[in-house]
C-alpha atoms as a PDB file:
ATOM      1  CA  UNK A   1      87.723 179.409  83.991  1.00  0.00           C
ATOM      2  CA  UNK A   2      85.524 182.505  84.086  1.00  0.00           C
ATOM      3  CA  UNK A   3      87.059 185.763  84.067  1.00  0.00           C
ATOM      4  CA  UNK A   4      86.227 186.735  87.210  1.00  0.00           C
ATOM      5  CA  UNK A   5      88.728 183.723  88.817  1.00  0.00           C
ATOM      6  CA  UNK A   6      90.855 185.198  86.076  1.00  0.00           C
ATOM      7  CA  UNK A   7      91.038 188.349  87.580  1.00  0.00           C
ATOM      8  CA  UNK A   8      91.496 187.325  90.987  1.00  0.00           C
ATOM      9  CA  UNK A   9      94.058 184.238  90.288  1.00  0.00           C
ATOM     10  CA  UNK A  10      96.167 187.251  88.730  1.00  0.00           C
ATOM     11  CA  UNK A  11      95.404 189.725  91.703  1.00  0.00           C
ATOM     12  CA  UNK A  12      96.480 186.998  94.169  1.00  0.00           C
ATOM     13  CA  UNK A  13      99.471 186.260  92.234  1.00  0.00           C
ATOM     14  CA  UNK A  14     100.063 189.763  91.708  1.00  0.00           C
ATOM     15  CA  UNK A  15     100.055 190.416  95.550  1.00  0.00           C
ATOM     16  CA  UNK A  16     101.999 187.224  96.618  1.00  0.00           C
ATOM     17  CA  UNK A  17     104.976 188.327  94.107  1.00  0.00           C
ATOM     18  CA  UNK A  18     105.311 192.129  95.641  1.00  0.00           C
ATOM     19  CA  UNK A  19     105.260 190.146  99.181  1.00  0.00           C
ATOM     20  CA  UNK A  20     108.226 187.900  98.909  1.00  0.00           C
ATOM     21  CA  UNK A  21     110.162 189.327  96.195  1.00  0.00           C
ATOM     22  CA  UNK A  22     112.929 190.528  98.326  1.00  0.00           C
ATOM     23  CA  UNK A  23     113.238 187.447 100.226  1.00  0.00           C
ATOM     24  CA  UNK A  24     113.260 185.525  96.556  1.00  0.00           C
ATOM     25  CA  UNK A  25     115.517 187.765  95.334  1.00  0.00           C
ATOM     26  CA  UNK A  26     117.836 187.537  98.313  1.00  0.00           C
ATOM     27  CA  UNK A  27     117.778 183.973  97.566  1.00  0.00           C
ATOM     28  CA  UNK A  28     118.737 184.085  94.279  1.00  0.00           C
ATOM     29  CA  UNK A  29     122.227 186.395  94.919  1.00  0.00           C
ATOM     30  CA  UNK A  30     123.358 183.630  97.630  1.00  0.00           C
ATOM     31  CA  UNK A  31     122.919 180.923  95.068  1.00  0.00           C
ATOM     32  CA  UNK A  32     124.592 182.781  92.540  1.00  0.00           C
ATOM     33  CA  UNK A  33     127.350 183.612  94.665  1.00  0.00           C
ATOM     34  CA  UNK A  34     127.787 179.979  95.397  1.00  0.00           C
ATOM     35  CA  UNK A  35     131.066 178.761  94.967  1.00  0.00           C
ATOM     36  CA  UNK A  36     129.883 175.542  93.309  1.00  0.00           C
ATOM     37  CA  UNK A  37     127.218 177.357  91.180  1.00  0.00           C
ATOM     38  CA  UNK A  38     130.441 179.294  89.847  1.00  0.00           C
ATOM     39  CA  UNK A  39     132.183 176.172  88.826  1.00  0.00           C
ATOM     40  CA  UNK A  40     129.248 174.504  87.770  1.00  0.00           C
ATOM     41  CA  UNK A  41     128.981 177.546  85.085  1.00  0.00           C
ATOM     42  CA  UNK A  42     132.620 177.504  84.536  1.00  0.00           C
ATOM     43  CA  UNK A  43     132.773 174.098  83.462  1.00  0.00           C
ATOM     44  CA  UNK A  44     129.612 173.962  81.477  1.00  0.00           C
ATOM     45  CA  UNK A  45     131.000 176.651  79.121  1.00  0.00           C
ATOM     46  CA  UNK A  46     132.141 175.428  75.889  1.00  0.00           C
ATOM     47  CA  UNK A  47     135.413 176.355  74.043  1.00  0.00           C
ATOM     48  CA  UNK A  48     134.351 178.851  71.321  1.00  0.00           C
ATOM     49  CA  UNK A  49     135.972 178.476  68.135  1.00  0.00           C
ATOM     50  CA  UNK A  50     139.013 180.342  66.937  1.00  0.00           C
ATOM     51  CA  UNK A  51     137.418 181.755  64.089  1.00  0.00           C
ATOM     52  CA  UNK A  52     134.501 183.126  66.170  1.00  0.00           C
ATOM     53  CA  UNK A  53     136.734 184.599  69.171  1.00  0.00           C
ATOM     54  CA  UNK A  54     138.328 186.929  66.642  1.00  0.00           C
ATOM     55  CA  UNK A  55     137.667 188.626  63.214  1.00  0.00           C
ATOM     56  CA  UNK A  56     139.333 187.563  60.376  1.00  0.00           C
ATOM     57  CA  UNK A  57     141.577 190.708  58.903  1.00  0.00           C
ATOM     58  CA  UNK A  58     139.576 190.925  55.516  1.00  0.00           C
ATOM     59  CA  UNK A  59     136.348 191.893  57.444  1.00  0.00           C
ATOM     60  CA  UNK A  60     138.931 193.781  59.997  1.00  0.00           C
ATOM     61  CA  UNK A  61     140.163 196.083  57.472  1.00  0.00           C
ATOM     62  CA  UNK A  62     136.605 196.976  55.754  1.00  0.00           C
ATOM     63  CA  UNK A  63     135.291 198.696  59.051  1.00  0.00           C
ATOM     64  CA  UNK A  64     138.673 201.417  59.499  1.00  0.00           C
END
């Protein structure tokens, strides 16, 4: 492309993102506050290891 369509493909973009960002935006919270978006995440979470959940006491004891 030349730059000139460059410049105006990001100008265009540019102006179409300041135009509906609220309404995007606003979109965006009501999906996240989605009550199965929220269990989707809930479930998709994997169990973390014990020895990654807390510190061992050797490593506990250097930082005091």
């Amino acid at each position: 492309m030349e730059p000139i369509t460059l410049c105006g493909a990001v100008i265009v973009m540019f102006g179409l993102w300041v135009e509906f960002e609220p309404t995007l935006l606003a979109i965006v919270k009501v999906i996240c506050k989605c009550k199965l978006f929220k269990e989707m995440n809930l479930q998709s979470t994997v169990p973390k290891p014990v020895y990654v959940r807390r510190m061992p006491i050797c490593l506990a004891k250097g930082f005091h």
